[in-house]
Protein backbone atom coordinates (compact mmCIF):
# COMPACT_ATOMS: atom_id res chain seq x y z
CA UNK A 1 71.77 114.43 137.75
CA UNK A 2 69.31 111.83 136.50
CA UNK A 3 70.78 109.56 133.44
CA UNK A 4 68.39 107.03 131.24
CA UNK A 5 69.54 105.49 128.37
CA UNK A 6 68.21 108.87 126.30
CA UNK A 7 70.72 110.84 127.67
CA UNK A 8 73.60 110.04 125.50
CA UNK A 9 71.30 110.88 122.21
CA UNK A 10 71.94 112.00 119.49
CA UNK A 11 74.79 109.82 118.74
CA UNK A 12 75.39 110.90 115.11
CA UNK A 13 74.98 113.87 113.36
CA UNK A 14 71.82 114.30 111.14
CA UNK A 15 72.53 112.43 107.41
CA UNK A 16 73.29 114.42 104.37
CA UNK A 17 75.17 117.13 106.31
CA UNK A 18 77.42 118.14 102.92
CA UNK A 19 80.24 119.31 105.15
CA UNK A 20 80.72 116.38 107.06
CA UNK A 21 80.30 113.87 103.83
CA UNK A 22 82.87 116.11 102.19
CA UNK A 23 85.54 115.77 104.80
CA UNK A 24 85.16 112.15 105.03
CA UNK A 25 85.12 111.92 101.26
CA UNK A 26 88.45 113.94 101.61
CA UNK A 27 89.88 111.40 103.98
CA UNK A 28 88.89 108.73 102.45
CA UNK A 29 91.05 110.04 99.24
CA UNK A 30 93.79 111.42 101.05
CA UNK A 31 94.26 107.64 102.84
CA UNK A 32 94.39 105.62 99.86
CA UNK A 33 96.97 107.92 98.27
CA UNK A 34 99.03 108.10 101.69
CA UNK A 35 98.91 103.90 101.49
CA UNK A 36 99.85 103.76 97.86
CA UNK A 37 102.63 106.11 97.93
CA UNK A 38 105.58 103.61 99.63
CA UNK A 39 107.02 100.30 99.28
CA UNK A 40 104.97 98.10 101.84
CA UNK A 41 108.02 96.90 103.26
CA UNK A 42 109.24 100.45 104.23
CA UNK A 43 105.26 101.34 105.12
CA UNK A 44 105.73 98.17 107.83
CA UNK A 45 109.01 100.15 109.27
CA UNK A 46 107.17 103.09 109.47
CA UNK A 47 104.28 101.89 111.05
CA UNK A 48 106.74 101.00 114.02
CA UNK A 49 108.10 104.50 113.70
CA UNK A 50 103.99 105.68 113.94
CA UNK A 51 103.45 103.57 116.50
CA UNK A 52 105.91 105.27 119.07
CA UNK A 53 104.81 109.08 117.58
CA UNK A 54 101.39 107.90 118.29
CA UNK A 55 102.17 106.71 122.09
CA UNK A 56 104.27 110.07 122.64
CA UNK A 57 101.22 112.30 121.93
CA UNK A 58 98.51 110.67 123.38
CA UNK A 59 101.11 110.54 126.27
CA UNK A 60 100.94 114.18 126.14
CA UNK A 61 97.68 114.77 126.20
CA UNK A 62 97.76 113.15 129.54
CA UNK A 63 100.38 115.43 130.82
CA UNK A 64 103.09 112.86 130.59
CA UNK A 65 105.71 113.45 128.94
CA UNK A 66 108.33 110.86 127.65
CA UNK A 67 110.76 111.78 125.27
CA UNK A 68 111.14 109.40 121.92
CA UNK A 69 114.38 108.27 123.33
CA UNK A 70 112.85 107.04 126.38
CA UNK A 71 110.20 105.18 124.22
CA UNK A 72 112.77 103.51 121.88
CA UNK A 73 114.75 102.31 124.84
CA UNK A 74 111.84 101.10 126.62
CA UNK A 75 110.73 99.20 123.40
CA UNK A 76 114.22 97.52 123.82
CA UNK A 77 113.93 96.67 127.40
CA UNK A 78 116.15 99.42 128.68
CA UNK A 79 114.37 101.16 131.13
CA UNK A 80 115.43 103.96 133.36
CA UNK A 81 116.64 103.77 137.10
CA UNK A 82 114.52 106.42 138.10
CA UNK A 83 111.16 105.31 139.43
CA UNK A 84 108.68 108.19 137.58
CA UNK A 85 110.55 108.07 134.43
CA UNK A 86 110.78 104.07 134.46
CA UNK A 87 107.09 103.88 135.02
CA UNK A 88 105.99 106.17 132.14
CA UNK A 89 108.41 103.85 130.16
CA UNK A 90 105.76 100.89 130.78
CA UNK A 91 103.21 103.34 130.07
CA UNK A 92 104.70 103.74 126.50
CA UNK A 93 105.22 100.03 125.75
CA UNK A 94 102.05 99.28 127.10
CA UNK A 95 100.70 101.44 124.28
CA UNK A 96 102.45 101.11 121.32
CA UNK A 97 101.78 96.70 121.69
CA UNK A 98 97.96 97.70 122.33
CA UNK A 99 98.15 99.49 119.09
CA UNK A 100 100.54 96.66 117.38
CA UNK A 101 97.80 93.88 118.22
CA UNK A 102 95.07 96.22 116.37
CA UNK A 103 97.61 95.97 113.57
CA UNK A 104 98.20 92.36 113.35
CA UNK A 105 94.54 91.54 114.01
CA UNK A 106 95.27 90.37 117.27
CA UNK A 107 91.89 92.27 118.94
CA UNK A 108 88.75 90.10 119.50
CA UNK A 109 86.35 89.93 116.83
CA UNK A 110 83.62 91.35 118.43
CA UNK A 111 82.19 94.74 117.14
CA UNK A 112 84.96 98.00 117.33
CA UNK A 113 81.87 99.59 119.46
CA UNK A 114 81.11 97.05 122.04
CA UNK A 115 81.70 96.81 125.41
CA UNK A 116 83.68 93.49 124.73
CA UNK A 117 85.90 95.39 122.65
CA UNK A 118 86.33 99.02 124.65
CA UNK A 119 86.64 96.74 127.85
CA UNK A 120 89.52 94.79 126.15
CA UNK A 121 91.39 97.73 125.11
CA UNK A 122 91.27 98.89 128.71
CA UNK A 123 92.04 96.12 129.94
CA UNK A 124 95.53 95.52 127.54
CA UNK A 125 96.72 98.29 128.12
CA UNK A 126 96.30 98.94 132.00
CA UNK A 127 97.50 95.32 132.41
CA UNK A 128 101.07 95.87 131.29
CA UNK A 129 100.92 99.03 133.93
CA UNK A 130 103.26 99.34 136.47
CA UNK A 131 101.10 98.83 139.89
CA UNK A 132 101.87 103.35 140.55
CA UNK A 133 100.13 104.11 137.52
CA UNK A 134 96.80 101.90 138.92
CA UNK A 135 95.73 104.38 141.57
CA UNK A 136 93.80 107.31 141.79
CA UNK A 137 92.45 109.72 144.21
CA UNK A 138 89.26 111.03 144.56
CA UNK A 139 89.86 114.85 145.12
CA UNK A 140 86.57 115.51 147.40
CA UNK A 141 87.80 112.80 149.95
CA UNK A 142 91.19 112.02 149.35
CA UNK A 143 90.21 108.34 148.98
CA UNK A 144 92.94 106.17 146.71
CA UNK A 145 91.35 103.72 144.35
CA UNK A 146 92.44 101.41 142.51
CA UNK A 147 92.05 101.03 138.68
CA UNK A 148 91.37 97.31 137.72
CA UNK A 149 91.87 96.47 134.05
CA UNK A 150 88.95 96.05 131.97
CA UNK A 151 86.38 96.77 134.70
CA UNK A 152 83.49 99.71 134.28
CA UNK A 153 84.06 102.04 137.09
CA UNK A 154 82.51 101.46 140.48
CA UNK A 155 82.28 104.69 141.98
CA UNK A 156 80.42 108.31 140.81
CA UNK A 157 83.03 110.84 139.49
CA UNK A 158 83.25 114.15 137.82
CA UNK A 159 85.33 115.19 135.41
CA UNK A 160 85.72 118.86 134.89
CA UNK A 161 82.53 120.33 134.81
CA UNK A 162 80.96 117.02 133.53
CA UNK A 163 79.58 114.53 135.81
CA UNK A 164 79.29 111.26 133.86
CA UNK A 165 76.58 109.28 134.35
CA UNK A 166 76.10 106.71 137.40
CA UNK A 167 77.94 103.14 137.32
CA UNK A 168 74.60 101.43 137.08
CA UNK A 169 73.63 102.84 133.78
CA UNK A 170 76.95 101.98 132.10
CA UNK A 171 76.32 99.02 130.61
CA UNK A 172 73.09 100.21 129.03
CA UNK A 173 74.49 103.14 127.82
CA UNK A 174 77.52 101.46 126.09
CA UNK A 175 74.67 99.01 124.60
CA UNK A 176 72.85 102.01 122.87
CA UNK A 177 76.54 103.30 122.00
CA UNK A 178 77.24 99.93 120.01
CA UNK A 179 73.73 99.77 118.55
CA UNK A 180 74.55 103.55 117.41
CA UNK A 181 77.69 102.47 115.93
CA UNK A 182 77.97 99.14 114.65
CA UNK A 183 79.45 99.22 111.62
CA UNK A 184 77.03 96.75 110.00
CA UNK A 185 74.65 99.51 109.99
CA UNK A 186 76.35 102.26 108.33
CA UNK A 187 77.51 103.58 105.31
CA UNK A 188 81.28 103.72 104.71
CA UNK A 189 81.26 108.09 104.61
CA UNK A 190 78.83 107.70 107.85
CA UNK A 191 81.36 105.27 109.41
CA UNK A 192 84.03 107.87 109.28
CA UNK A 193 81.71 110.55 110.73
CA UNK A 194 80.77 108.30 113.26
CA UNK A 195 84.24 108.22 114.74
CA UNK A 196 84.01 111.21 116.23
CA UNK A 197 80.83 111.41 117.38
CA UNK A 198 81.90 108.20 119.08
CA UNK A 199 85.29 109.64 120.10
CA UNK A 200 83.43 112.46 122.27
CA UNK A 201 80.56 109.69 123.07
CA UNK A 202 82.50 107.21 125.08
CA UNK A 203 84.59 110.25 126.88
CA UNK A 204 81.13 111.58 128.01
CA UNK A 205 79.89 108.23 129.38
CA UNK A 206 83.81 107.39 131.08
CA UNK A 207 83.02 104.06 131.72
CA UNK A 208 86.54 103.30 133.61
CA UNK A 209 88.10 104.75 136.31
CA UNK A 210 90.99 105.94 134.62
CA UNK A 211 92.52 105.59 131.48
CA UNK A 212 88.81 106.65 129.26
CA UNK A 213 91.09 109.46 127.25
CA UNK A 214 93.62 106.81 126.26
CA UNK A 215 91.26 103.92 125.59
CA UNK A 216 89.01 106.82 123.04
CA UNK A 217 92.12 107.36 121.25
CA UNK A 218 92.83 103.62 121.05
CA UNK A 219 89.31 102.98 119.56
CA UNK A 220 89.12 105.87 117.12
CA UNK A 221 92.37 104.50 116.05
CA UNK A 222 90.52 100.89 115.69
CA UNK A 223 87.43 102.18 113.78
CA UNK A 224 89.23 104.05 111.88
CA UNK A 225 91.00 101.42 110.47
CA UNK A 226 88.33 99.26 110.38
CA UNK A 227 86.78 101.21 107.94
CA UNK A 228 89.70 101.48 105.31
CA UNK A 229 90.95 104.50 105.62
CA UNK A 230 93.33 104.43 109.05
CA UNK A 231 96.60 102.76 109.39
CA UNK A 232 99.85 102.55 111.03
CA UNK A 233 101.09 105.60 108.55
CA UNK A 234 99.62 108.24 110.48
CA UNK A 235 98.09 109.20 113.76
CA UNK A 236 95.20 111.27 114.62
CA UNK A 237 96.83 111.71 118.39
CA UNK A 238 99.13 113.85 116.65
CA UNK A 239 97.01 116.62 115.58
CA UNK A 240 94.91 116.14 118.56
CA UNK A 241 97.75 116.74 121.16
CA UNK A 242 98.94 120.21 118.73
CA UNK A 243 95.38 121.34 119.23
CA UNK A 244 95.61 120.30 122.64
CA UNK A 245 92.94 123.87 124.42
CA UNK A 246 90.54 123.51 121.17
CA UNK A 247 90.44 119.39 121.41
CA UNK A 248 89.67 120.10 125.07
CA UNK A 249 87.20 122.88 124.47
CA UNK A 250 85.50 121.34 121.33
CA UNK A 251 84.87 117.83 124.07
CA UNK A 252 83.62 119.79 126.78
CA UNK A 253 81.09 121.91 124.11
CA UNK A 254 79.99 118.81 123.09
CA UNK A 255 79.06 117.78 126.86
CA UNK A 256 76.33 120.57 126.64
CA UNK A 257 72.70 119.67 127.19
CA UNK A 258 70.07 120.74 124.47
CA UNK A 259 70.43 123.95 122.96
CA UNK A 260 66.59 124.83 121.83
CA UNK A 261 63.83 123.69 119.80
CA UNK A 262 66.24 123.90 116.95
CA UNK A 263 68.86 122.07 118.85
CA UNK A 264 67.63 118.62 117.49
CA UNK A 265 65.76 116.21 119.17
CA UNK A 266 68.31 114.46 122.14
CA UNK A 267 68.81 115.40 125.43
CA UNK A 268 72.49 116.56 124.51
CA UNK A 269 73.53 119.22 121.67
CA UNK A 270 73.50 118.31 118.58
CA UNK A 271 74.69 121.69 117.39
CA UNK A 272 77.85 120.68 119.31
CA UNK A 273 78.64 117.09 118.66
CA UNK A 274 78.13 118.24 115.14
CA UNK A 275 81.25 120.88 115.71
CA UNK A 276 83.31 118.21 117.45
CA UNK A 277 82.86 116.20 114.73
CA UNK A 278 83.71 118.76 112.44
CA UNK A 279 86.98 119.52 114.18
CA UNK A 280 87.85 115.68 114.57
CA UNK A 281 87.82 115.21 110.76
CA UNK A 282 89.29 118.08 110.17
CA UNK A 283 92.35 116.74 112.28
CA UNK A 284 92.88 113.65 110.19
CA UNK A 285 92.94 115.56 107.26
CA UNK A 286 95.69 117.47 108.37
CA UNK A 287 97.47 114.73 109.45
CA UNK A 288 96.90 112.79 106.72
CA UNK A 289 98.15 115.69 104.46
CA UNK A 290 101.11 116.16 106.87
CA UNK A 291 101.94 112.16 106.18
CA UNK A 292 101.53 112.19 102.78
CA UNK A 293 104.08 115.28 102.16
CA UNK A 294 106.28 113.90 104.66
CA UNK A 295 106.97 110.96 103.12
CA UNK A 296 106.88 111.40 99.46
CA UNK A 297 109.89 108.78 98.09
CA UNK A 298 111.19 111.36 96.17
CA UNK A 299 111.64 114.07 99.27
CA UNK A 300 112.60 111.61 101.21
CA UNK A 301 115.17 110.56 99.21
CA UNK A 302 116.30 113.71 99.67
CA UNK A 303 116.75 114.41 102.89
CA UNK A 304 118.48 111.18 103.73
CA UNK A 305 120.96 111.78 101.13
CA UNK A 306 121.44 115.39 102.37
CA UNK A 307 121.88 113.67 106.25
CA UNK A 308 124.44 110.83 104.54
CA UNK A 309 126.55 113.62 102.96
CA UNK A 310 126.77 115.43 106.33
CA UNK A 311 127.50 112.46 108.31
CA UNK A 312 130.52 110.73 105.87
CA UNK A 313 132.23 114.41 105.95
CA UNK A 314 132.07 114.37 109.10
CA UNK A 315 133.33 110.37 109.12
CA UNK A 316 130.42 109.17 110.94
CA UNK A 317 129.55 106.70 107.95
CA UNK A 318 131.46 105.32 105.01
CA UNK A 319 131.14 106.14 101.44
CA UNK A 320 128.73 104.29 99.82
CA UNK A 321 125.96 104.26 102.47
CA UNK A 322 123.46 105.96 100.22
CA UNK A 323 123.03 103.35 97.84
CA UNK A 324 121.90 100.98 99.76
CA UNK A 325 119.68 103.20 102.32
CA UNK A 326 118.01 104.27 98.55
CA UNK A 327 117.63 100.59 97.40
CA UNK A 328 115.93 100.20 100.74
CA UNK A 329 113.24 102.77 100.40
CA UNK A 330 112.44 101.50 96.92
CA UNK A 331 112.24 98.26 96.81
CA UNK A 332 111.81 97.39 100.57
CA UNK A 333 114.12 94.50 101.55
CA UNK A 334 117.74 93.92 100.13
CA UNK A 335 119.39 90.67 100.52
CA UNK A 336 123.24 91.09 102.09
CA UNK A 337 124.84 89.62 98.94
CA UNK A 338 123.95 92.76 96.97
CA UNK A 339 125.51 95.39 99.33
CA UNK A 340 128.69 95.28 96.40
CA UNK A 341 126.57 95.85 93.51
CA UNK A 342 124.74 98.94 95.43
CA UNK A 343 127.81 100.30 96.68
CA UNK A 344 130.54 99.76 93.75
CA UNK A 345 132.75 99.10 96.24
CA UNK A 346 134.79 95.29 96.41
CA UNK A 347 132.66 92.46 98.75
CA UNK A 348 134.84 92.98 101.92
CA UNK A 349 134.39 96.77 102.07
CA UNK A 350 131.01 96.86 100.88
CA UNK A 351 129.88 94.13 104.21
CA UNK A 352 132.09 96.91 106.30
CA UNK A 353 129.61 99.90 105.03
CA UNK A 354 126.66 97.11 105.55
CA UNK A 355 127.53 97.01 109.44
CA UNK A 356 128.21 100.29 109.60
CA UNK A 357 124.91 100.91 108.43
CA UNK A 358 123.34 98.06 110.98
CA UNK A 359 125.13 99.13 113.92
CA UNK A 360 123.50 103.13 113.52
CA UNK A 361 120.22 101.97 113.16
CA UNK A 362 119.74 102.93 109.41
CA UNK A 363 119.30 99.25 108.56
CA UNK A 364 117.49 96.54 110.57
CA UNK A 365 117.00 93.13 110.09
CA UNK A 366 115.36 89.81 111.55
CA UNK A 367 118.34 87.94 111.43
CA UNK A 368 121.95 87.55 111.37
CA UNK A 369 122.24 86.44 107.55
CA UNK A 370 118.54 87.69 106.70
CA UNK A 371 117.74 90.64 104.73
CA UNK A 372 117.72 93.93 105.67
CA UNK A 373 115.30 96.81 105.93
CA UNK A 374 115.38 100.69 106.43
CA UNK A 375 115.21 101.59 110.11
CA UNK A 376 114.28 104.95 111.68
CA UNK A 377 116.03 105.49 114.80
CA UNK A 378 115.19 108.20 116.58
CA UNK A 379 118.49 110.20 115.96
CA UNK A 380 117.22 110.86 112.70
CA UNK A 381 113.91 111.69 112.42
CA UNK A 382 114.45 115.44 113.12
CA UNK A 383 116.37 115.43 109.62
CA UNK A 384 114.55 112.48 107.56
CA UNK A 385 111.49 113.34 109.00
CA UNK A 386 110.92 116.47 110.40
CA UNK A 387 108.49 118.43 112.40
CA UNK A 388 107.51 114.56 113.59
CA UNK A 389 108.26 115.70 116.76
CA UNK A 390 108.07 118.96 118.58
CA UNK A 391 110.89 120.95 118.80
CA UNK A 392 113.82 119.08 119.97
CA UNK A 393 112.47 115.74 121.68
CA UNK A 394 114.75 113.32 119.47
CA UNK A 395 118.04 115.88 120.13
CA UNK A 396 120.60 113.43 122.43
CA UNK A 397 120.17 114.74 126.03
């Protein structure tokens, strides 16, 4: 198949399309009142919680599948003695601190679009790979080869029924990709449009080896909160990975050449990057909706004090946990000398409930004397939060 630097057009979606502009005008509203709704103390402890949901879907996408337990012990260093399950362990951390240095600014200040920047999100997160996951085989010859971080692939490949264009045209066509969606030449609603027409953009070109479906979700993650309205409260992976067969479908559509005269003007659909696009917003909505409901303070509230109940009947934790796991979603921190005021119980028995509270996860802090903080360990998230997960991923195996 013959590739120029035409072939990836059209990039973006015509302007003015009043369906598109109203679903980024919805996520742009649903975002700010998501960010506004908790303490930012508690939204930090969330983000971590985000973080890992975020790592376990796009993980599934991929067809690997590591429970939340497995990801919470790997973020602690605890990794398994079996060889498959240890590996997809690094795959987990390896994701969840790619996404952490987006957080913290940490990325290079280069353009979200550039090759500088997709090349260094490769290259992160296939770095802190365990040498296993680095190899892979080309199915006409049987040939292993080896994934280097960071590097545009070397070799033709096809994916599907796509074949991506030739390794000499890459850097060209990510060029024409950045011009197409640098953000210093778009509008804020565009911006958001332009994420998914970039999502299914880069995916088409698969300018790596391996790893292109990880790194997409990595940089729609990026421009997304680039332009205001992502953060570490919710995760588009999510609703991607429970529409697994349409995400798949609605990238492959978008693949398709030219449909017509009325098809617009580019040498691939329009008609369908349009759709993708259409189905990508739609996805952060829902997610963003799913977010917002999920973690109303009030509902919250609620459920934790439901879970407390159960678990000092059943002696698990002492009275007087739930005033200070309340104090902690509303006002963030809590310094250690209040635990008798928020408890009513004497100083003595009110640092006993403290630990208790510190050793199950439900508090965290930095230090021994420091402050504490809700935690979300991942025991609980099936009642504080659920439907986080599917099914029962967080029960105890």
């Amino acid at each position: 198949m013959r590739y120029s630097i035409n072939s990836i057009e059209p990039l973006l979606p015509e302007p003015g399309d009043r369906e598109l502009e109203d679903l980024g005008a919805s996520v742009i509203g649903r975002s700010s009142a998501l960010a506004g709704q908790l303490n930012p103390v508690v939204a930090e402890s969330v983000g971590d919680l985000v973080r890992s949901m975020n790592c376990y879907y796009s993980n599934l996408i991929e067809g690997h599948d590591t429970s939340p337990r497995d990801i919470e012990r790997a973020m602690a260093s605890d990794y398994s003695a079996d060889p498959k399950r240890r590996d997809l362990q690094h795959e987990a951390r390896a994701h969840i601190e790619v996404q952490r240095m987006i957080d913290l600014g940490e990325s290079p200040k280069e353009p979200i679009s550039s090759l500088q920047y997709v090349r260094w999100l490769h290259q992160e997160f296939c770095r802190r790979l365990p040498d296993d996951l680095l190899w892979v085989t080309n199915p006409d010859t049987g040939e292993r080869l080896r994934v280097v971080p960071g590097e545009l692939r070397r070799v033709a490949v096809k994916v599907g029924q796509h074949v991506p264009p030739a390794p000499e045209h890459l850097e060209a066509l990510m060029h024409r990709f950045n011009e197409a969606y640098s953000s210093s030449s778009l509008s804020k609603l565009t911006r958001i449009i332009a994420t998914g027409a970039a999502h299914h953009r880069l995916l088409w070109v698969h300018p790596f080896l391996d790893g292109n479906g990880r790194v997409a979700r990595l940089l729609s993650y990026a421009m997304l909160r680039d332009v205001g309205v992502g953060n570490s409260l919710w995760s588009v992976a999510r609703g991607l990975a429970r529409r697994v067969d349409q995400y798949r479908m609605a990238l492959a559509a978008a693949d398709a050449p030219r449909l017509g005269d009325f098809d617009g003007r580019g040498a691939l659909s329009l008609r369908r990057l349009r759709e993708f696009c259409v189905f990508f917003l739609e996805t952060c909505l829902d997610q963003l909706e799913f977010m917002h409901s999920l973690l109303q303070p009030s509902e919250l509230l609620r459920r934790m004090k439901i879970y407390v109940d159960d678990e000092v009947e059943a002696g698990r934790l002492p009275r007087g946990s739930m005033g200070i796991l309340r104090e902690a979603v509303l006002t963030g921190e809590i310094e250690r000398g209040r635990a008798a005021e928020l408890t009513g119980y004497q100083e003595r028995r009110a640092r006993d409930i403290l630990g208790a509270l510190l050793d199950s996860g439900l508090l965290v802090t930095n230090s021994p004397k420091g402050p504490v903080r809700l935690g979300f360990p991942v025991h609980v998230l099936e009642r504080w939060l659920p439907r986080l997960y599917p099914g029962d991923v967080t029960a105890p195996a």
